[in-house]
Protein backbone atom coordinates (compact mmCIF):
# COMPACT_ATOMS: atom_id res chain seq x y z
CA UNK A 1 0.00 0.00 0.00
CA UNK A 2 2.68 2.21 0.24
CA UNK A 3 3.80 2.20 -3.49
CA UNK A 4 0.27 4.22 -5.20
CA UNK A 5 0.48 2.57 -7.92
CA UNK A 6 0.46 -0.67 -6.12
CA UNK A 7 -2.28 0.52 -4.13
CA UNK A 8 -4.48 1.26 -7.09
CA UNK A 9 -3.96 -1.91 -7.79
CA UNK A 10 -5.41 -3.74 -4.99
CA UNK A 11 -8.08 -1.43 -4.80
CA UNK A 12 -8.97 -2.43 -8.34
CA UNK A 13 -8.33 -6.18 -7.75
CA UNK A 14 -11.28 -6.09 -4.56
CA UNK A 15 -12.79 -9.27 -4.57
CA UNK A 16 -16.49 -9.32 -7.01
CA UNK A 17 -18.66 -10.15 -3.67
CA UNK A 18 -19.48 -6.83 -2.13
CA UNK A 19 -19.33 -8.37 1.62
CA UNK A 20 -15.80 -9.80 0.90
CA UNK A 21 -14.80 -6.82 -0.93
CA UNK A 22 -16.23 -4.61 2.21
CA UNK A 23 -14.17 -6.69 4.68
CA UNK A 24 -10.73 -6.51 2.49
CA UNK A 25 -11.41 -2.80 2.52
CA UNK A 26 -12.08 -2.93 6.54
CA UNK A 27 -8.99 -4.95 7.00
CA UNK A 28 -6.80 -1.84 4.73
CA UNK A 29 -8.45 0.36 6.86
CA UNK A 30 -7.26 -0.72 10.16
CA UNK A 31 -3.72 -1.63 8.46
CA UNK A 32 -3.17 1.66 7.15
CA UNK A 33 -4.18 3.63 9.97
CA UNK A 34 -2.18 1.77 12.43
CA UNK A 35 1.16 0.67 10.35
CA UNK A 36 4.53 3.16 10.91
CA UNK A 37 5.97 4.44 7.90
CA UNK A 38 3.32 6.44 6.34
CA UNK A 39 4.12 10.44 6.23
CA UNK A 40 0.59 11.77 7.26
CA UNK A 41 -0.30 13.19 4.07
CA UNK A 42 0.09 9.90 2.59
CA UNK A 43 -1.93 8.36 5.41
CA UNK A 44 -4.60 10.24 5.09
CA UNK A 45 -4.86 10.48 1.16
CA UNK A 46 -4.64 6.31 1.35
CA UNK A 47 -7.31 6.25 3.95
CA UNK A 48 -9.80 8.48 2.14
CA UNK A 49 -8.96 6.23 -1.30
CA UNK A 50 -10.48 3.11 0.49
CA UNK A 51 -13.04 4.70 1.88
CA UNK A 52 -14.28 6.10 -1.47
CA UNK A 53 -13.59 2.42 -2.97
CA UNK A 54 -15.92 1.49 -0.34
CA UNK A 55 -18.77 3.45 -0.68
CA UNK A 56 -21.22 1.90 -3.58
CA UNK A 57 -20.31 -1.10 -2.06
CA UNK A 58 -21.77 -0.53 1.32
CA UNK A 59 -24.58 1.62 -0.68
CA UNK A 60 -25.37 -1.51 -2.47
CA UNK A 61 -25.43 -4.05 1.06
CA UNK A 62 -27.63 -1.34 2.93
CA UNK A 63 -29.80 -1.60 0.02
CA UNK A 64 -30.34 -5.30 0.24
CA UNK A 65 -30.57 -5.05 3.80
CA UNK A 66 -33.36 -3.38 3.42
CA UNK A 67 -34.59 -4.34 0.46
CA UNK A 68 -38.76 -5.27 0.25
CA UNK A 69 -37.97 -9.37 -0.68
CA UNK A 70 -35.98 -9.52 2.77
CA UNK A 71 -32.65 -12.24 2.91
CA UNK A 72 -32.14 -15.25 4.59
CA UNK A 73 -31.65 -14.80 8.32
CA UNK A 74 -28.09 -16.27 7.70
CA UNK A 75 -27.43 -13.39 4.25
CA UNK A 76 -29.35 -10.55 6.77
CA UNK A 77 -26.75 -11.48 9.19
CA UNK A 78 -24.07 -11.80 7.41
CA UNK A 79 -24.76 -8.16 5.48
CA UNK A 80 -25.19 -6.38 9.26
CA UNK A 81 -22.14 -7.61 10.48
CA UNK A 82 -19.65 -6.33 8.00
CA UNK A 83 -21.64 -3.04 7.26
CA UNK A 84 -21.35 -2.46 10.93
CA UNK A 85 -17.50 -3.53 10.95
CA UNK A 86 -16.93 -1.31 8.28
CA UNK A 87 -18.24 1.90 9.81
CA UNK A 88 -16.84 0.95 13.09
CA UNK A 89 -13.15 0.47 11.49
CA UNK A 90 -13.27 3.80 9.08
CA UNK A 91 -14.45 5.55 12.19
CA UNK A 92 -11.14 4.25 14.12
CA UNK A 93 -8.91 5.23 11.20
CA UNK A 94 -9.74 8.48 10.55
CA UNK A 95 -9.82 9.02 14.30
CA UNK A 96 -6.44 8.24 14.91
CA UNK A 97 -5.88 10.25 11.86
CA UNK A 98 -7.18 13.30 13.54
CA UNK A 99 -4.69 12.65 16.41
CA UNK A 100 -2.18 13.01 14.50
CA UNK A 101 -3.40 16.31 13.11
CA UNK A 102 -4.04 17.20 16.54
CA UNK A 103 -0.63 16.61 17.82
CA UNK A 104 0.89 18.07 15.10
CA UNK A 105 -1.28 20.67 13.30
CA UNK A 106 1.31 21.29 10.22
CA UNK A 107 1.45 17.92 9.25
CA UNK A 108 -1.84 17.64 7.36
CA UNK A 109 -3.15 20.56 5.42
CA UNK A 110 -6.26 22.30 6.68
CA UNK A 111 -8.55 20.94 3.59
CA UNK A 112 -7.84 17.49 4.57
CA UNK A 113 -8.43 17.66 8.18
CA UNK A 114 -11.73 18.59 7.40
CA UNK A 115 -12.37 15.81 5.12
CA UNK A 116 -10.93 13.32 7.39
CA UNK A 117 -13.38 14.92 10.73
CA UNK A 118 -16.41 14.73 8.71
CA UNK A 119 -15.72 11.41 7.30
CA UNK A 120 -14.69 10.24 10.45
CA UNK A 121 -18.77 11.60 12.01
CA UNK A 122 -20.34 10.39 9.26
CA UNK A 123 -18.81 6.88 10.29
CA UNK A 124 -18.79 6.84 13.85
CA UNK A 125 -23.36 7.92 12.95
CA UNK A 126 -23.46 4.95 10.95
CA UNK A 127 -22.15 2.74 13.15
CA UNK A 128 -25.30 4.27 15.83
CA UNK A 129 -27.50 3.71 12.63
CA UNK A 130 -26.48 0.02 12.30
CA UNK A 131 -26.67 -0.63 16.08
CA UNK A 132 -30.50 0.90 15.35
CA UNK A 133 -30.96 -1.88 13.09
CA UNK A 134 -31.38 -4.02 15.29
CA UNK A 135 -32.00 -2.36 18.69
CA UNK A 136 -28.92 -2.60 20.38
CA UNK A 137 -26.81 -2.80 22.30
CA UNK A 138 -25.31 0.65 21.94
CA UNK A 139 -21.74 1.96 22.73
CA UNK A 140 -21.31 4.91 24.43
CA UNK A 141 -18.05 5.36 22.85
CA UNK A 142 -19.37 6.45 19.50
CA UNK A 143 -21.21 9.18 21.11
CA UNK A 144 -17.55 10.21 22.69
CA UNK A 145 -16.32 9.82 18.95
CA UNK A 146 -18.52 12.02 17.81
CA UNK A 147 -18.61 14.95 20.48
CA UNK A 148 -15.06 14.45 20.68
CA UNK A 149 -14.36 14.83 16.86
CA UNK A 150 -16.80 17.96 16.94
CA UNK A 151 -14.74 19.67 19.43
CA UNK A 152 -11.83 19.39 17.60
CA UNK A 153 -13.14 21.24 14.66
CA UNK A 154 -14.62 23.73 16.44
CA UNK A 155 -11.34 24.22 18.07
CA UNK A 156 -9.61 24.54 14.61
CA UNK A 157 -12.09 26.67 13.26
CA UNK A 158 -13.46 24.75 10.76
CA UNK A 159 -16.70 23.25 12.07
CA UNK A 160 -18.87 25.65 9.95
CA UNK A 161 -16.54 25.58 7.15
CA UNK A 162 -17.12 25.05 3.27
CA UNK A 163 -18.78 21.92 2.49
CA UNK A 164 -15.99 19.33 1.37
CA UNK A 165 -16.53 16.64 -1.47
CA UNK A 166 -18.20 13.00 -0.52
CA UNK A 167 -18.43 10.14 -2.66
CA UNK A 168 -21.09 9.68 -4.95
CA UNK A 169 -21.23 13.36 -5.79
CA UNK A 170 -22.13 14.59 -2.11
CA UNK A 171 -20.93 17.30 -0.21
CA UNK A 172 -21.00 17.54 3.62
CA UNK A 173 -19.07 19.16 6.64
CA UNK A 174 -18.61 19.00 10.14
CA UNK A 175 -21.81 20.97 11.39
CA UNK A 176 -23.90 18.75 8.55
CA UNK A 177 -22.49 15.37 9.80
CA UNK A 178 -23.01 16.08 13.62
CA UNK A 179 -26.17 17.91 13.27
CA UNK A 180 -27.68 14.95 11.42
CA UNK A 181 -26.03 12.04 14.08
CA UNK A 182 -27.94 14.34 16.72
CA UNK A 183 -31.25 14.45 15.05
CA UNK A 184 -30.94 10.90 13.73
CA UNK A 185 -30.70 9.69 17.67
CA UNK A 186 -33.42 11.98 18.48
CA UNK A 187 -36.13 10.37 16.22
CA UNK A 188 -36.62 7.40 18.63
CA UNK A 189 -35.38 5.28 15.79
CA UNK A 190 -35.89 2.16 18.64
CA UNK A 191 -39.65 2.38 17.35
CA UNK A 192 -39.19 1.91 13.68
CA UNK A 193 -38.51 -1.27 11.68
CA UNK A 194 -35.26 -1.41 9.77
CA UNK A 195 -36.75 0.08 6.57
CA UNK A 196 -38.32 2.94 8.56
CA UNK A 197 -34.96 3.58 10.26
CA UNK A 198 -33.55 3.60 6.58
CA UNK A 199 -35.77 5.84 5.02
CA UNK A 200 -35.73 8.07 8.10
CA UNK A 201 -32.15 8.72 8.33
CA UNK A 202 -32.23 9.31 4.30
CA UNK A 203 -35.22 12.70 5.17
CA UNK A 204 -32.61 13.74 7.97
CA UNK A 205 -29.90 13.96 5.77
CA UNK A 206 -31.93 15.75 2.79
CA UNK A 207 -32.92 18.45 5.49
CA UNK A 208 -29.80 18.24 7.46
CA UNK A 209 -28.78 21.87 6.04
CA UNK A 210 -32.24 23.54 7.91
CA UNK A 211 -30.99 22.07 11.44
CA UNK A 212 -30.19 24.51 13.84
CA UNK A 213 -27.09 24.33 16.61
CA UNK A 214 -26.60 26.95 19.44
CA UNK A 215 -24.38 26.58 22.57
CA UNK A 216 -28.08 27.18 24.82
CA UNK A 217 -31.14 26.42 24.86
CA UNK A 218 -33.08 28.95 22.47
CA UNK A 219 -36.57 28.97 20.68
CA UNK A 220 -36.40 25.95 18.72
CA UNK A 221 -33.43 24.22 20.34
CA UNK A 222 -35.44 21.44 21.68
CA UNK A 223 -32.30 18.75 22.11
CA UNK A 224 -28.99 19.03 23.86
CA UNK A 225 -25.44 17.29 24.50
CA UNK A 226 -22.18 17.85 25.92
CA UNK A 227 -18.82 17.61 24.07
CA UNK A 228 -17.02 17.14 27.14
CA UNK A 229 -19.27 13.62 27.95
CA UNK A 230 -19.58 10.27 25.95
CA UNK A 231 -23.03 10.92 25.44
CA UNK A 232 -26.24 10.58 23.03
CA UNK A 233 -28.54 14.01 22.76
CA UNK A 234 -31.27 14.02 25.18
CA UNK A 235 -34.82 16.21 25.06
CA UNK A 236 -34.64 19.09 26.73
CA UNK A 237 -36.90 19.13 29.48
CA UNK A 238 -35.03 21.52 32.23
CA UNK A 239 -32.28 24.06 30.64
CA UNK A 240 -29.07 21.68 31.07
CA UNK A 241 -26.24 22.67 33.36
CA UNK A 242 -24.46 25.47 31.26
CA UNK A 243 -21.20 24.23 30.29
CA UNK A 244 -18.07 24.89 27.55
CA UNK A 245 -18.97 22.05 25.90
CA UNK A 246 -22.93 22.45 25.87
CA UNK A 247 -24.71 21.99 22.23
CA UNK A 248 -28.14 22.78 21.76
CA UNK A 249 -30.05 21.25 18.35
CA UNK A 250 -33.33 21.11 16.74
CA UNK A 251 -34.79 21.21 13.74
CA UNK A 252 -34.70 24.94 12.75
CA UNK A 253 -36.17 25.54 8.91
CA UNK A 254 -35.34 21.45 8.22
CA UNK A 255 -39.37 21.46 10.28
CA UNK A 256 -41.20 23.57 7.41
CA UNK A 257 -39.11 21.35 4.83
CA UNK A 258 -40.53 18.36 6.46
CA UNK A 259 -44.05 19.32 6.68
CA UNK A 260 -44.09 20.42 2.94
CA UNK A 261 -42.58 17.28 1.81
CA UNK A 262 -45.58 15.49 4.17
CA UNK A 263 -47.80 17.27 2.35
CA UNK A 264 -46.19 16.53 -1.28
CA UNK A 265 -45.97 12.60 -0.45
CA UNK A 266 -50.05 13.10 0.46
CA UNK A 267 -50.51 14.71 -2.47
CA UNK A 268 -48.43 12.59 -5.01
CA UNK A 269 -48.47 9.15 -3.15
CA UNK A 270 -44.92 9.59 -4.32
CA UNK A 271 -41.66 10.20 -2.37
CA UNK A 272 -38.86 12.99 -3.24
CA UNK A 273 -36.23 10.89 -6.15
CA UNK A 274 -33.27 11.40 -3.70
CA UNK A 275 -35.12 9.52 -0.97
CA UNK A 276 -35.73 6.52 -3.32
CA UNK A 277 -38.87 4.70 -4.09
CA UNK A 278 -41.37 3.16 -2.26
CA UNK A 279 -44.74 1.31 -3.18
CA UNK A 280 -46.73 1.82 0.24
CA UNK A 281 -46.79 5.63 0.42
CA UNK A 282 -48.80 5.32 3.52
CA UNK A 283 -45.67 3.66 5.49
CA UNK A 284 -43.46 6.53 4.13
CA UNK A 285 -46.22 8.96 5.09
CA UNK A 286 -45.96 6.96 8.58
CA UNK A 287 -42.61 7.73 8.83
CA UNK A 288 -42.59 11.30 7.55
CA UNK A 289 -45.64 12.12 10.47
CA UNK A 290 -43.21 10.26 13.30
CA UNK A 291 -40.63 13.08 13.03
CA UNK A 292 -42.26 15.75 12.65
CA UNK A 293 -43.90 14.58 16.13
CA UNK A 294 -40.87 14.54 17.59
CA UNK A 295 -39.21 17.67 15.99
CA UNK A 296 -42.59 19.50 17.34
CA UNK A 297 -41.71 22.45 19.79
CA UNK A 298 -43.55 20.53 22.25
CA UNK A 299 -42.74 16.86 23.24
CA UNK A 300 -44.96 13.99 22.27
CA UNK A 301 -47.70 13.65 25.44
CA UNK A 302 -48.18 9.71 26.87
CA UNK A 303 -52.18 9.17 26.47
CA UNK A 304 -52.11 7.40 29.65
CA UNK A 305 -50.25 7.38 33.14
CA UNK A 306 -47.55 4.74 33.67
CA UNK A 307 -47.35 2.89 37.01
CA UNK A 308 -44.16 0.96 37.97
CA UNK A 309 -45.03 -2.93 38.64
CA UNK A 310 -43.00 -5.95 39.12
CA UNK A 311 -45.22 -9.14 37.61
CA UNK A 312 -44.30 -11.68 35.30
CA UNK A 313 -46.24 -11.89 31.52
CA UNK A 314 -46.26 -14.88 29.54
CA UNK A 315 -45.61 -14.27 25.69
CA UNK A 316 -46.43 -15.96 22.48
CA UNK A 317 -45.20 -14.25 19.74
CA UNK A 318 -46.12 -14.02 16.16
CA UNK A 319 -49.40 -14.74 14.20
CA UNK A 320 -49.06 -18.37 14.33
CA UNK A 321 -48.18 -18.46 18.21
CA UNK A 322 -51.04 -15.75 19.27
CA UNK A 323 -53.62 -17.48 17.40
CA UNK A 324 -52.51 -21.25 18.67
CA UNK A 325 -52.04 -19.65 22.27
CA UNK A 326 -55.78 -17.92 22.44
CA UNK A 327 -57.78 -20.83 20.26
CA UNK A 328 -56.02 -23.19 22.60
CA UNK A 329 -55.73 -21.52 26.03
CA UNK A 330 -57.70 -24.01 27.72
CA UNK A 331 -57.02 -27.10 25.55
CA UNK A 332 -54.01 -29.42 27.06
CA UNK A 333 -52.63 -29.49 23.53
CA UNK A 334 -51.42 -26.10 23.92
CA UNK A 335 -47.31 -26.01 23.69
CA UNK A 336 -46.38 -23.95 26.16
CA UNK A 337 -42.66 -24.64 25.16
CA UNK A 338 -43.17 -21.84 22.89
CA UNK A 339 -43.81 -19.10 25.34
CA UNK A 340 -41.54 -17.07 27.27
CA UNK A 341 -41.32 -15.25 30.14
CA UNK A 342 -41.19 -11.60 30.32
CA UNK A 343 -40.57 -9.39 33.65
CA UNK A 344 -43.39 -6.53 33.49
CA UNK A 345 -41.96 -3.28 34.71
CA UNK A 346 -44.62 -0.54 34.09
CA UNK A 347 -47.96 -0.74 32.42
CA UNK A 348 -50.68 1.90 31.80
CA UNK A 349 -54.27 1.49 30.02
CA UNK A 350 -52.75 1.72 26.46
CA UNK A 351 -49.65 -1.10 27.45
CA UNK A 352 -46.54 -2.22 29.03
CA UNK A 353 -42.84 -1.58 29.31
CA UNK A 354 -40.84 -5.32 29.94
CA UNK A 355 -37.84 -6.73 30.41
CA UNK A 356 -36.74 -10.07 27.69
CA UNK A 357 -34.38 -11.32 30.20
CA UNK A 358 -33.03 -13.94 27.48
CA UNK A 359 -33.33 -12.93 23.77
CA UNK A 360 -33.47 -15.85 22.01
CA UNK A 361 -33.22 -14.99 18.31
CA UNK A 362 -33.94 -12.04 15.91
CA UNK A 363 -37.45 -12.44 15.86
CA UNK A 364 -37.92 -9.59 18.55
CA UNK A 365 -38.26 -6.53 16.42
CA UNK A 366 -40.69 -3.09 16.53
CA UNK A 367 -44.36 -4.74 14.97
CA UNK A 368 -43.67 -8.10 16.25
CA UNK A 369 -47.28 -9.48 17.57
CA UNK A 370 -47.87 -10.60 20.95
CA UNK A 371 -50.27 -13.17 22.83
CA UNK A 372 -49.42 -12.12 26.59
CA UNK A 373 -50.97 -13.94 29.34
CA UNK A 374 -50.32 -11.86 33.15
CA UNK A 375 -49.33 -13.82 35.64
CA UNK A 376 -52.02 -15.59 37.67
CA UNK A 377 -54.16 -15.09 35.10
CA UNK A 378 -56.15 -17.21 32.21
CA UNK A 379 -56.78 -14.39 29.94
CA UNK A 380 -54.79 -13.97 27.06
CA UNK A 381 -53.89 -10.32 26.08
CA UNK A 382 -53.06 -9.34 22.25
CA UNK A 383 -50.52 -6.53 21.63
CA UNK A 384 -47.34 -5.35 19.42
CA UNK A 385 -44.07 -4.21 20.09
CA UNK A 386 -43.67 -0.63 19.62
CA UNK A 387 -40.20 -0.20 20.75
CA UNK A 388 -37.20 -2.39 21.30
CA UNK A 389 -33.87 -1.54 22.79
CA UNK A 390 -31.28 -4.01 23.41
CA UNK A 391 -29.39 -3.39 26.56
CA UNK A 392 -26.92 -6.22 26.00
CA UNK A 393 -26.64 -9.26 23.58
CA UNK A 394 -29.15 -11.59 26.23
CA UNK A 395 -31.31 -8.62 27.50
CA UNK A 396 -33.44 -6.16 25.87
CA UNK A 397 -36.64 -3.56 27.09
CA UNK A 398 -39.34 -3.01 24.93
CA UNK A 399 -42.60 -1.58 24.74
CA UNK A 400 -45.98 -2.91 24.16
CA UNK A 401 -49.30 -1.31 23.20
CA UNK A 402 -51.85 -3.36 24.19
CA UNK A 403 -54.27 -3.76 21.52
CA UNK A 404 -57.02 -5.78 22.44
CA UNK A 405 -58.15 -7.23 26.57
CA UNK A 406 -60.70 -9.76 24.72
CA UNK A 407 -59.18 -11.31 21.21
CA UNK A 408 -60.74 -14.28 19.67
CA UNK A 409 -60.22 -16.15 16.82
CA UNK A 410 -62.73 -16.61 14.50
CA UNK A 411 -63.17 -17.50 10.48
CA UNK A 412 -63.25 -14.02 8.15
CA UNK A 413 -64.80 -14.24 4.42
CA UNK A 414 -64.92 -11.47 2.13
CA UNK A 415 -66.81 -12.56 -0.91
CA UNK A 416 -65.31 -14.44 -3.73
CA UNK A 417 -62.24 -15.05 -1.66
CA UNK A 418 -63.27 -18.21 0.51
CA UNK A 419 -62.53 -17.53 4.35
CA UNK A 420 -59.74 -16.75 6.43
CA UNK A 421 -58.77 -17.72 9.95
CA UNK A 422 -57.95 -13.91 12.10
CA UNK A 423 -57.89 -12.67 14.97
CA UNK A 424 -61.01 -10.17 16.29
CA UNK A 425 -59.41 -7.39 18.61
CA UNK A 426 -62.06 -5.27 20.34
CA UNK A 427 -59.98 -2.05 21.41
CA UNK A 428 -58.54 -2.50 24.71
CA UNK A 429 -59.45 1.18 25.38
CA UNK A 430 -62.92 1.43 26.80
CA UNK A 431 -65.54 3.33 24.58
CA UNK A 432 -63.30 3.89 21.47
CA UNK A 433 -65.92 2.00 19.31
CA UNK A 434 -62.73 0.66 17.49
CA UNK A 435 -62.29 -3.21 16.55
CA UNK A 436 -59.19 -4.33 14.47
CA UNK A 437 -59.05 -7.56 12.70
CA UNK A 438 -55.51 -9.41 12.43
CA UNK A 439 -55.55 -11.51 9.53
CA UNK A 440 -51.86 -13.43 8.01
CA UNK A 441 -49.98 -11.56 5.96
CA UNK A 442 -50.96 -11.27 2.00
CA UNK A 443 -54.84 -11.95 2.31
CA UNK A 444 -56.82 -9.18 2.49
CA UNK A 445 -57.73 -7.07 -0.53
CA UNK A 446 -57.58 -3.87 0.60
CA UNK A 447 -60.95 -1.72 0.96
CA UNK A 448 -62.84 -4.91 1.04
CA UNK A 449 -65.42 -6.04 3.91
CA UNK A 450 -64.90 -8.75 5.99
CA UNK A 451 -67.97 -11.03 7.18
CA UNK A 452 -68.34 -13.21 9.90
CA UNK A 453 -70.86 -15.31 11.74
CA UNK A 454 -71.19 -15.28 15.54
CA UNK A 455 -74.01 -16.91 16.57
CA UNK A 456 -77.29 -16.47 14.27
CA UNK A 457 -76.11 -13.18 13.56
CA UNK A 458 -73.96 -12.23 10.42
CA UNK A 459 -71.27 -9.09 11.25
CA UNK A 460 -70.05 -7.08 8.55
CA UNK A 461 -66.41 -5.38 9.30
CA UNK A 462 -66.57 -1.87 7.00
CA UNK A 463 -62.56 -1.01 6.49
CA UNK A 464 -61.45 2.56 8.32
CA UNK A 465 -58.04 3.72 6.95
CA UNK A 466 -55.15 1.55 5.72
CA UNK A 467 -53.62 -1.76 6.80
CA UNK A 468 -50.71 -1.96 9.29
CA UNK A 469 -48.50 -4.27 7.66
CA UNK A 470 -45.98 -6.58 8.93
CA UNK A 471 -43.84 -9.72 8.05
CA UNK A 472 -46.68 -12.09 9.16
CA UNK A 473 -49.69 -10.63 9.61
CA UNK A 474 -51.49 -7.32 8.59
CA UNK A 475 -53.71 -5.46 10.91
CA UNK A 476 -57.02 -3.49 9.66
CA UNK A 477 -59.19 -1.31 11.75
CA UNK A 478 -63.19 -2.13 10.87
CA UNK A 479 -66.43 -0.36 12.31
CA UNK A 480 -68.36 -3.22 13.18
CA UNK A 481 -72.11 -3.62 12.04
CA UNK A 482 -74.74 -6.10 12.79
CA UNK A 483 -77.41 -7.90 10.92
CA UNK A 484 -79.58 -11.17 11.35
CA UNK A 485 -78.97 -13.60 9.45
């Protein structure tokens, strides 16, 4: 690597898979940032080489990460851990790169500095992003990366500076790559699926120019963070302990930008080119409405009061499970070697926050439907996960909304179709006059009625508003109606 034109060569000569060509190009990485021998200039220009060779490569995994027609568990896996590796070893290089720009200022020209900070961000916020993927854990570290990193280029008065070239035609900068890590963070990304997280950080970083950074709280400021600390941005509820190394963000004008392009995808059922395509507008609408609740002045109120418990809840899990766990709940057939255990540590009327004291595979993910039985009782519960965050590779919390007290499983037709084995799911809220049907994934024509008979009556389910759709199952919100049959 230290001959160019050898170099070029091997970076040429990368391997036609795109995983084993990302993990030759992690492995130059760490080599080249660590080896003695290099003059810094030469560093630097080699470690910003493989990082460009890198980059359509890891644009391509991401994509079939998250790709509609999912991959195998073992390919999913397999594409996580190297994207992750990757990010997690360019943001080491260029980190020690920046020490040695730190230590001695005159060794590396201004103009690369700055490339090497922001590319350095930009890694160290993908590595958060991947960790998002799937919930956790997260390292504290990369927040101490990142603040750290920021710092510095404050310091050296380039922070706010001209925007410096990216691969794939993109420009960026300090301010650009930290003010979209904090607003990324902010977005409660642990309550969106892997393509929502995707498509979420892609809307940050086309409005990443509006955000706004002060060093107090001000009008609009509505996040904060300390340089000095190893730490992810937190809401501001109280005004934080004023401090050198205090940073206030929010949204600024990127909030107007957001709430036109809600209004554009409503309008067009179409999403902005540079955001990429998507054939269930609704779910990008979904995603669109979910930050602009959180970038609101005012914080997202809970609809009910949370009380701290201690109980245990039984859990099935998926549409299979739920239905086999209520249909059978007092048959002796039931296999109750596929529940688990779950330690319930608050619960209000709309749901619960629990503890997975043993995560036992990838199946635990934001959507994921629940049977839940409380402990002591015979009742089975219905509910989805609506946030998941992995506190360490056996443990994770998560929260539940509870979406029906009183499922049952009954037979569905809608005419011409044949019928359908669901689950009914009166609303678990008292006197909402809502009733959601959960039916497997794939079935249901959308904007068709659903019959059923219960008893010597005939019910008619009248669709309200789109379905919520996930891996196995799809859930539809009906009025209910009534007839004799």
């Amino acid at each position: 690597m230290r001959n160019p034109k050898e170099a070029k060569r091997i970076l040429e000569a990368l391997p036609p898979d795109d995983v084993k060509a990302l993990e030759e190009l992690s492995h130059w990485l760490e080599s080249v940032s660590t080896v003695e021998g290099f003059k810094p200039p030469e560093r630097a220009a080699l470690l910003i080489s493989v990082d460009d060779a890198a980059q359509p490569r890891q644009r391509k995994l991401s994509r079939d990460y998250t790709a509609a027609a999912r991959p195998s568990k073992y390919q999913e896996n397999r594409l996580w851990t190297q994207l992750h590796e990757y990010w997690k070893q360019a943001a080491l290089a260029f980190g020690r790169m920046l020490d040695v720009a730190a230590q001695a200022p005159k060794a590396v020209d201004p103009k690369t500095t700055a490339i090497v900070a922001t590319r350095s961000m930009r890694a160290a916020a993908q590595q958060i992003k991947w960790q998002h993927m799937r919930y956790g854990p997260f390292d504290p570290a990369v927040w101490g990366m990142i603040n750290k990193v920021y710092a510095f280029c404050e310091a050296r008065g380039f922070a706010d500076g001209k925007l410096v070239p990216y691969p794939s035609g993109s420009e960026s900068s300090p301010r650009l790559e930290f003010a979209k890590a904090l607003m990324f963070n902010a977005s409660s990304p642990d309550s969106l699926l892997a393509t929502e997280v995707d498509l979420a950080e892609r809307v940050i970083a086309e409005l990443a120019p509006g955000f706004a950074i002060g060093n107090a709280p001000a009008a609009g400021l509505i996040y904060w963070t300390d340089l000095a600390k190893a730490m992810a941005p937190l809401r501001i509820v109280k005004p934080p302990e004023a401090s050198a190394g205090l940073r206030c963000t929010g949204p600024g004008d990127a909030l107007a930008g957001l709430q036109a392009m809600i209004q554009k995808v409503q309008q067009t059922r179409d999403l902005p080119a540079s955001l990429g395509t998507t054939k269930d507008p609704e779910a990008a609408l979904d995603v669109l409405r979910h930050l602009a609740m959180l970038w609101a002045p005012e914080p997202p109120e809970r609809k009910h009061a949370r009380h701290a418990v201690k109980s245990r809840l039984t859990i099935a899990h998926g549409f299979s499970g739920v239905i086999e766990a209520i249909d059978a709940s007092g048959s002796l057939d039931f296999d109750q070697k596929a529940t688990e255990s779950w330690v319930v540590e608050n619960v209000s009327a709309g749901g619960f926050g629990a503890m997975v004291p043993q995560v036992k595979s990838d199946w635990l993910r934001v959507g994921a439907l629940l049977a839940m039985q409380p402990d002591g009782g015979n009742n089975w519960l219905v509910g989805a996960i609506r946030r998941v965050n992995r506190t360490s590779a056996q443990e994770a919390r998560v929260g539940i909304e509870t979406l029906s007290r009183s499922p049952k499983v009954m037979k569905f037709r809608v005419r011409g179709l044949g019928e359908e084995t669901g689950v009914l799911l009166p609303s678990a809220v008292l006197g909402s006059g809502e009733v959601a049907v959960a039916l497997r994934s794939g079935v249901y024509p959308p904007g068709q009625n659903l019959e059923a008979s219960v008893g010597a009556k005939e019910h008619v389910y009248m669709p309200q508003g789109s379905a919520e759709r996930q891996e196995d199952y799809e859930l539809v919100r009906f009025r209910e109606m009534v007839r004799d049959s």
